[in-house]
Protein backbone atom coordinates (compact mmCIF):
# COMPACT_ATOMS: atom_id res chain seq x y z
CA UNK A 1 -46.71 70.11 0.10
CA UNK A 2 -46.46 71.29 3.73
CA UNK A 3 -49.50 70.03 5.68
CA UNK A 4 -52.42 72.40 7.19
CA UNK A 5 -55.13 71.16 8.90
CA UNK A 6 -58.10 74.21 7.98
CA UNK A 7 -57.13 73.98 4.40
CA UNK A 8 -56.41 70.16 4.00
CA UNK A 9 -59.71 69.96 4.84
CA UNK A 10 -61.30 72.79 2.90
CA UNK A 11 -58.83 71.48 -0.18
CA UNK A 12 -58.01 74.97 0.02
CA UNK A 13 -54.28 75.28 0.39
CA UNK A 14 -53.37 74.38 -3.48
CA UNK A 15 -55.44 77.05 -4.91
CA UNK A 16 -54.09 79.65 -2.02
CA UNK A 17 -50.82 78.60 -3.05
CA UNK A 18 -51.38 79.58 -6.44
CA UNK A 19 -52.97 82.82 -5.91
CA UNK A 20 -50.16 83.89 -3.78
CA UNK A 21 -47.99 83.05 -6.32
CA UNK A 22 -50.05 85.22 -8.69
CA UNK A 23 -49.15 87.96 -6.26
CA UNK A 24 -45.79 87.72 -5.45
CA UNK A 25 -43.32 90.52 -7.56
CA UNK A 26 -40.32 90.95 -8.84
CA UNK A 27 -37.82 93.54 -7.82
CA UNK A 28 -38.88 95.27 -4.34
CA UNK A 29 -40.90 92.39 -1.97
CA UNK A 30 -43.68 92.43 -0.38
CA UNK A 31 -44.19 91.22 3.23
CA UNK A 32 -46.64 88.26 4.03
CA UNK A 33 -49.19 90.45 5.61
CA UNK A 34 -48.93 92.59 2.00
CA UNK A 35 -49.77 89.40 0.56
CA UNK A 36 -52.56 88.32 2.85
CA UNK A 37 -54.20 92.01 2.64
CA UNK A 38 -54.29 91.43 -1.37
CA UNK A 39 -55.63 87.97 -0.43
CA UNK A 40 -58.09 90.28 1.38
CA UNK A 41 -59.11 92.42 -1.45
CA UNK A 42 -59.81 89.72 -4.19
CA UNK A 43 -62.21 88.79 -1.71
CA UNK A 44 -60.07 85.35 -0.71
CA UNK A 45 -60.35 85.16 3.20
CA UNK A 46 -57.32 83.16 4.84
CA UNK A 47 -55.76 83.60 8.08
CA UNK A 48 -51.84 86.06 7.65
CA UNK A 49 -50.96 82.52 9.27
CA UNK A 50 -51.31 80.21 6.47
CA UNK A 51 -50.03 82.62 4.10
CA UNK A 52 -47.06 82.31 6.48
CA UNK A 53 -47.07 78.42 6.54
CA UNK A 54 -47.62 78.66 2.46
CA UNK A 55 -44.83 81.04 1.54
CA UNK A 56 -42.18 79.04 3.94
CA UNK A 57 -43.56 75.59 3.36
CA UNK A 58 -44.09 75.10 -0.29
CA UNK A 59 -43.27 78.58 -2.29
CA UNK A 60 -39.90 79.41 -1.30
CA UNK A 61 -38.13 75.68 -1.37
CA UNK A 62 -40.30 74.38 -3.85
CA UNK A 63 -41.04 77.50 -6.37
CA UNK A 64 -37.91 79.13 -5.56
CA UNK A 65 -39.30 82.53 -4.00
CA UNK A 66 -36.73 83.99 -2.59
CA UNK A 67 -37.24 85.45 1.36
CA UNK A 68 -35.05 88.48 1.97
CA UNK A 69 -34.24 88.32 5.40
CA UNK A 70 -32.15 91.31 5.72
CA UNK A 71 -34.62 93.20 7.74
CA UNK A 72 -37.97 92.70 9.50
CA UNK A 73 -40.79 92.01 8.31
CA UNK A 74 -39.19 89.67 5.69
CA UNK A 75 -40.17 90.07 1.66
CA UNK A 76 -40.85 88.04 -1.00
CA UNK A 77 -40.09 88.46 -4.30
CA UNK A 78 -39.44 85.87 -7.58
CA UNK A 79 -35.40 85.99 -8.36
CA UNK A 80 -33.90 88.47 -10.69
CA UNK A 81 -31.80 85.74 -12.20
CA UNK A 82 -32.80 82.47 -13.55
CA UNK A 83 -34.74 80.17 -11.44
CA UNK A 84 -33.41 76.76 -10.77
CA UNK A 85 -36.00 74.96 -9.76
CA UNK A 86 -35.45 71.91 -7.48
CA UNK A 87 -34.77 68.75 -8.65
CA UNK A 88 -35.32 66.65 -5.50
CA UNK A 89 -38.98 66.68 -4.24
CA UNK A 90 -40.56 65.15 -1.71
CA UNK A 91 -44.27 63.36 -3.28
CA UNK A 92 -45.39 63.60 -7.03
CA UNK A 93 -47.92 66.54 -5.22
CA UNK A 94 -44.75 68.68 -5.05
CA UNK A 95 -43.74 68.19 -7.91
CA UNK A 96 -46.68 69.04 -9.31
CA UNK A 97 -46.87 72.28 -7.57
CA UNK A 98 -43.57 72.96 -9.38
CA UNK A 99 -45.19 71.97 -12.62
CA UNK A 100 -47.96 74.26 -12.30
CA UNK A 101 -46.12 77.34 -10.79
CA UNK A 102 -43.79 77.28 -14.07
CA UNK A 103 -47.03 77.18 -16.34
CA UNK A 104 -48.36 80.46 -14.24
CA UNK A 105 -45.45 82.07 -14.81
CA UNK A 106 -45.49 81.23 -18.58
CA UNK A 107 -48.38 82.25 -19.43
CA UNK A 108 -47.87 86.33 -19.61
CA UNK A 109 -45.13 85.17 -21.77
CA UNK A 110 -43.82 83.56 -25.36
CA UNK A 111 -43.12 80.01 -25.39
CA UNK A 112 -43.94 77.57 -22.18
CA UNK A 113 -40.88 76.20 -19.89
CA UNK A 114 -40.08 72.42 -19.58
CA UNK A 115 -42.82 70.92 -17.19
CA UNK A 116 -41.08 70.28 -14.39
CA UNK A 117 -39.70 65.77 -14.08
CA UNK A 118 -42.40 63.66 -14.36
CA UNK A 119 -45.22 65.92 -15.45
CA UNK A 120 -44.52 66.36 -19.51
CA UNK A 121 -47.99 65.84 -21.13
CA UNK A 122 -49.81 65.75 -17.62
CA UNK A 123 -50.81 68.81 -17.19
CA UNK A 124 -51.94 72.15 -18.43
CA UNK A 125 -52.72 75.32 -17.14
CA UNK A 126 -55.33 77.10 -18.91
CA UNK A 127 -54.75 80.62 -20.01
CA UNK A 128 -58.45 82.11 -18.05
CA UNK A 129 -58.38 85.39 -16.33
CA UNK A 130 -61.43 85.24 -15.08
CA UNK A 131 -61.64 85.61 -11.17
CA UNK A 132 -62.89 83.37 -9.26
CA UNK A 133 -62.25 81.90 -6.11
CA UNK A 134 -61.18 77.84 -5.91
CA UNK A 135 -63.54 75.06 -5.91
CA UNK A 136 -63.20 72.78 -2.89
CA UNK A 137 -61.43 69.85 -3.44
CA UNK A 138 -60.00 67.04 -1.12
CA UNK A 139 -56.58 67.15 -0.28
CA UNK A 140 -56.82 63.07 0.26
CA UNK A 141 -57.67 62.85 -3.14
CA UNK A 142 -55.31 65.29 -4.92
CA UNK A 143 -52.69 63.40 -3.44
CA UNK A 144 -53.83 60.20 -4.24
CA UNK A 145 -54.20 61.31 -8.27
CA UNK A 146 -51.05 62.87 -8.15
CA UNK A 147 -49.33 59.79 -7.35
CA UNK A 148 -51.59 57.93 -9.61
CA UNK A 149 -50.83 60.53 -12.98
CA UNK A 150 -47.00 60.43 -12.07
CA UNK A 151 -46.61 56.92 -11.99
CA UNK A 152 -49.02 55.79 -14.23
CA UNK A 153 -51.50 53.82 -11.81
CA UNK A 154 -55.14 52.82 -12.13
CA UNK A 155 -57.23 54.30 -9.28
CA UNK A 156 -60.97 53.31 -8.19
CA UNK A 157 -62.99 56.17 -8.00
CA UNK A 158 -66.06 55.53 -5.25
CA UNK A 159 -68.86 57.69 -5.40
CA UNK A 160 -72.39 57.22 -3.87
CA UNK A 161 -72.89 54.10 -1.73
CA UNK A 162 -73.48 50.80 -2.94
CA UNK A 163 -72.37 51.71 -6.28
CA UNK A 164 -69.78 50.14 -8.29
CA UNK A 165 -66.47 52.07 -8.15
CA UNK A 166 -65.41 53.54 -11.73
CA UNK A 167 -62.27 52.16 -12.88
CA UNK A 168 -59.98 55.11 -14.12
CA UNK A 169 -57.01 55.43 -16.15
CA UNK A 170 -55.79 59.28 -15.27
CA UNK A 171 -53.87 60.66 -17.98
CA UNK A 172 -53.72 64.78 -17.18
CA UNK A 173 -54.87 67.65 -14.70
CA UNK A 174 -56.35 70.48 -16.33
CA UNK A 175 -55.75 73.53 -14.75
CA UNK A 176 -58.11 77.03 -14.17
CA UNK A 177 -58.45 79.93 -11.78
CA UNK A 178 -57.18 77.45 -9.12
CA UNK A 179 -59.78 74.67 -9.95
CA UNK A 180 -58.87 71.04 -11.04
CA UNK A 181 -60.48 68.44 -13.56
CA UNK A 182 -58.76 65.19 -14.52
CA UNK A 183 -58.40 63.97 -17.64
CA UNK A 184 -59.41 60.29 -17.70
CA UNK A 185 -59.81 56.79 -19.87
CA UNK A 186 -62.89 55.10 -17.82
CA UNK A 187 -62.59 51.68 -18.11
CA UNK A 188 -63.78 48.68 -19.31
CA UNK A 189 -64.86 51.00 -22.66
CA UNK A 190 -61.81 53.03 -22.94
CA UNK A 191 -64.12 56.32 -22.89
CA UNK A 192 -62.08 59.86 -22.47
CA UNK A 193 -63.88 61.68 -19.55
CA UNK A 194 -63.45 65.30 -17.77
CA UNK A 195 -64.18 64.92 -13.98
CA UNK A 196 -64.23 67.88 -11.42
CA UNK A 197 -62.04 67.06 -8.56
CA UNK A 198 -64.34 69.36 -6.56
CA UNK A 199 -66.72 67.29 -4.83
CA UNK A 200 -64.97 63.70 -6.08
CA UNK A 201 -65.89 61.17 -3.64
CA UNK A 202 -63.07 58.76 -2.32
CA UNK A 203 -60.20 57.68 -4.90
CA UNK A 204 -58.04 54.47 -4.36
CA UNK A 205 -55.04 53.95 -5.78
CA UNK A 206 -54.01 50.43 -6.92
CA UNK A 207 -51.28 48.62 -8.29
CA UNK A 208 -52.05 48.24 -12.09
CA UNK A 209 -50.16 50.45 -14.17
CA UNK A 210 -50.96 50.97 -17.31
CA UNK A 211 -49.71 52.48 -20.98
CA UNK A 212 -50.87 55.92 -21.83
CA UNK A 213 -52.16 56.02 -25.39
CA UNK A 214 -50.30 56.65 -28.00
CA UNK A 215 -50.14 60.11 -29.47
CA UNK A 216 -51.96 61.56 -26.77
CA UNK A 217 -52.18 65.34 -26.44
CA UNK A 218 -53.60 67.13 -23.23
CA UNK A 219 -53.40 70.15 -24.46
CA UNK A 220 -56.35 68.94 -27.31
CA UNK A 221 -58.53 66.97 -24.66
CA UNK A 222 -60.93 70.03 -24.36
CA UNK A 223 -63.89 70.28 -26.18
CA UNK A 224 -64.02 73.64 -28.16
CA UNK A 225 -65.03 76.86 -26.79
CA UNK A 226 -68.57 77.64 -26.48
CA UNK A 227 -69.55 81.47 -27.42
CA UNK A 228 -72.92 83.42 -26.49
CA UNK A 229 -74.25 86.93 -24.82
CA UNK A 230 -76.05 86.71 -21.64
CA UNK A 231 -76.43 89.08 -18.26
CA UNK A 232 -74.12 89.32 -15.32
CA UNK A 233 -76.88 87.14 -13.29
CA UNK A 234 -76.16 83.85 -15.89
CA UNK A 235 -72.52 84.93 -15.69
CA UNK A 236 -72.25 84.26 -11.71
CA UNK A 237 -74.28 80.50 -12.08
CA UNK A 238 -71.53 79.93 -15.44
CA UNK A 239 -68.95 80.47 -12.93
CA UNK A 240 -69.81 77.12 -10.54
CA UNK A 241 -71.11 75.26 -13.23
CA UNK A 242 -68.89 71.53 -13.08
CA UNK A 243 -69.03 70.99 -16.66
CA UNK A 244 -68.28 74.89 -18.36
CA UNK A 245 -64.81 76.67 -18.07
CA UNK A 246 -64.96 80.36 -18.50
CA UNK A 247 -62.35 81.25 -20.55
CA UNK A 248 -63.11 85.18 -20.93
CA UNK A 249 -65.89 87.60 -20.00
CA UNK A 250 -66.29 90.92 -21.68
CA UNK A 251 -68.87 93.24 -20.85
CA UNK A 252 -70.10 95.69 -23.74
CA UNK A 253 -73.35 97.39 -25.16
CA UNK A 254 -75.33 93.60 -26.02
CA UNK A 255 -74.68 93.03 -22.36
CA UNK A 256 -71.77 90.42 -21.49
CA UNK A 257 -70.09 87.92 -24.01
CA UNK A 258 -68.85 84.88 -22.74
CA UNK A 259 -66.39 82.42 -24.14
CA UNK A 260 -66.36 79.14 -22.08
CA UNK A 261 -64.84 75.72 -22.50
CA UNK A 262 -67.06 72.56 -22.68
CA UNK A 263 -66.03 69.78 -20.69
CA UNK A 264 -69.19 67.56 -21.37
CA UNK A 265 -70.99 68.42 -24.34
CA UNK A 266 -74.84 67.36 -22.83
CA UNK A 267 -74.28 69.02 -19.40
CA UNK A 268 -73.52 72.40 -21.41
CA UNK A 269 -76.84 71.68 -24.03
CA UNK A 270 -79.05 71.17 -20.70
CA UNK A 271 -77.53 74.20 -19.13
CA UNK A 272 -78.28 76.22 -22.30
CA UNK A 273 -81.64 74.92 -22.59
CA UNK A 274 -82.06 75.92 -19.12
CA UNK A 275 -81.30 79.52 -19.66
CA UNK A 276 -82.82 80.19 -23.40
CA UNK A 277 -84.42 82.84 -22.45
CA UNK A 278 -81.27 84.66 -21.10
CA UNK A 279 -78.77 83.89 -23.90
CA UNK A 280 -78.29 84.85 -26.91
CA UNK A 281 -76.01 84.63 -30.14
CA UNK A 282 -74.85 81.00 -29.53
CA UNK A 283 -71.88 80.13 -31.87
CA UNK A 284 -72.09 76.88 -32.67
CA UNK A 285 -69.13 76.92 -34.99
CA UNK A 286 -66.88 75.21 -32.14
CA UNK A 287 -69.88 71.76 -31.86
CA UNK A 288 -70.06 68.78 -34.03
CA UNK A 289 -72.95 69.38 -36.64
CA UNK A 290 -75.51 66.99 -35.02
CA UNK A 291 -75.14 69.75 -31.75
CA UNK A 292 -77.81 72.09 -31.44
CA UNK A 293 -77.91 74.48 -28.44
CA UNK A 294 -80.82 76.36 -28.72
């Protein structure tokens, strides 16, 4: 992806990217100061600047949105034909932009396009309208994982100091609302673990590739869903929580019902336990039958 300093280091510019894709229409165009004023209005503050940089960087030679330069201001708009999306990219990163755009633009609609090269079985885009704005994330170590999923490389992943780096196995990005969590074996015991890349400390990539198991599915490396009722206030602290995915919130006469994936299953009992008193009707349906949430 094209480089900018303010959201390299927020580990902003990925989820911008991918909001501004959200935006972007068919038919008529809009201009990128349309764009950045619906930015503006889902309460995602960016300079018109970077939306520039973004939509002539990375969305129009690497998601084919097309630029109609016919007339000033210039519009954007996805293609009334097919899209032929490219098949020479610059870094795995790209390429996984290209991956995840196609998945965004799937989801509205039946059946899911071929990930783009490199990327089958890597990643997956959740289907979560639920808005929210994108966890920070480092761009250092996006890129590093990227590499490390598309060629099939251990990394070490360093968190606080003096401890013993984790030895990972990556095997898949999980995708929501512009937020990130790897898929992982952690090594030496082989164990399948969900990490947040918002807030992962340093990750080094080294040389030892490895098989990916055999069989594996992404798309079945989430735990179940997790249903309860609770009140707008538990809603907002479900929505930063590293281990719980909203999935959908509906508001109705009980108050709000939430359905949420479960990325570890004794973060979300500790976070239940936490909140008792604010949650109710907890289907526990979706949790192995030694679980108990309440």
């Amino acid at each position: 992806m094209g480089r900018d300093r303010e959201h390299d280091e927020r580990g902003g510019r990925l989820h911008l990217a991918l909001e501004i894709l959200r935006r972007i229409p068919h038919g008529q165009g809009f201009t990128a100061r349309q764009l950045h004023m619906r930015l503006q209005t889902a309460g995602i503050v960016t300079s018109l600047r970077t939306v520039q940089r973004i939509l002539h960087e990375d969305l129009v030679p690497l998601c084919a949105v097309v630029c109609s330069q016919d007339k000033m201001p210039f519009r954007y708009a996805w293609p009334q034909q097919e899209i032929s999306w490219p098949q020479a990219l610059q870094s795995p990163q790209d390429s996984m932009l290209v991956a995840m755009a196609r998945a965004h633009l799937a989801l509205p609609a039946v059946g899911t396009p071929r990930p783009a090269q490199g990327w089958e079985n890597k990643l997956h885009v959740l289907d979560a309208p639920v808005p929210r704005h994108g966890a920070r994330m480092s761009e250092v170590v996006l890129s590093t994982l990227c590499t490390a999923l598309y060629h099939d490389l251990e990394v070490l992943l360093h968190q606080a100091s003096g401890e013993i780096p984790r030895r990972l196995r990556p095997l898949g990005l999980l995708v929501s609302q512009g937020q990130l969590d790897l898929v992982a074996l952690a090594l030496p015991e082989e164990a399948l673990c969900h990490l947040p890349l918002a807030g992962m400390g340093q990750v080094e990539l080294t040389a030892q590739t490895f098989q990916r198991p055999p069989g594996f599915d992404l798309t079945q490396a989430l735990r179940p869903r997790l249903r309860f009722h609770t009140s707008k206030a538990i809603v907002a602290q479900l929505l930063d929580h590293p281990q719980l995915r909203a999935h959908s919130v509906t508001e109705h006469h009980q108050g709000v019902e939430v359905s949420a994936y479960v990325l570890d299953e004794t973060a979300a009992q500790a976070w239940l336990h936490r909140h008792k008193d604010d949650i109710w009707n907890v289907d526990k349906e979706a949790w192995s039958e030694d679980s108990e949430l309440t």
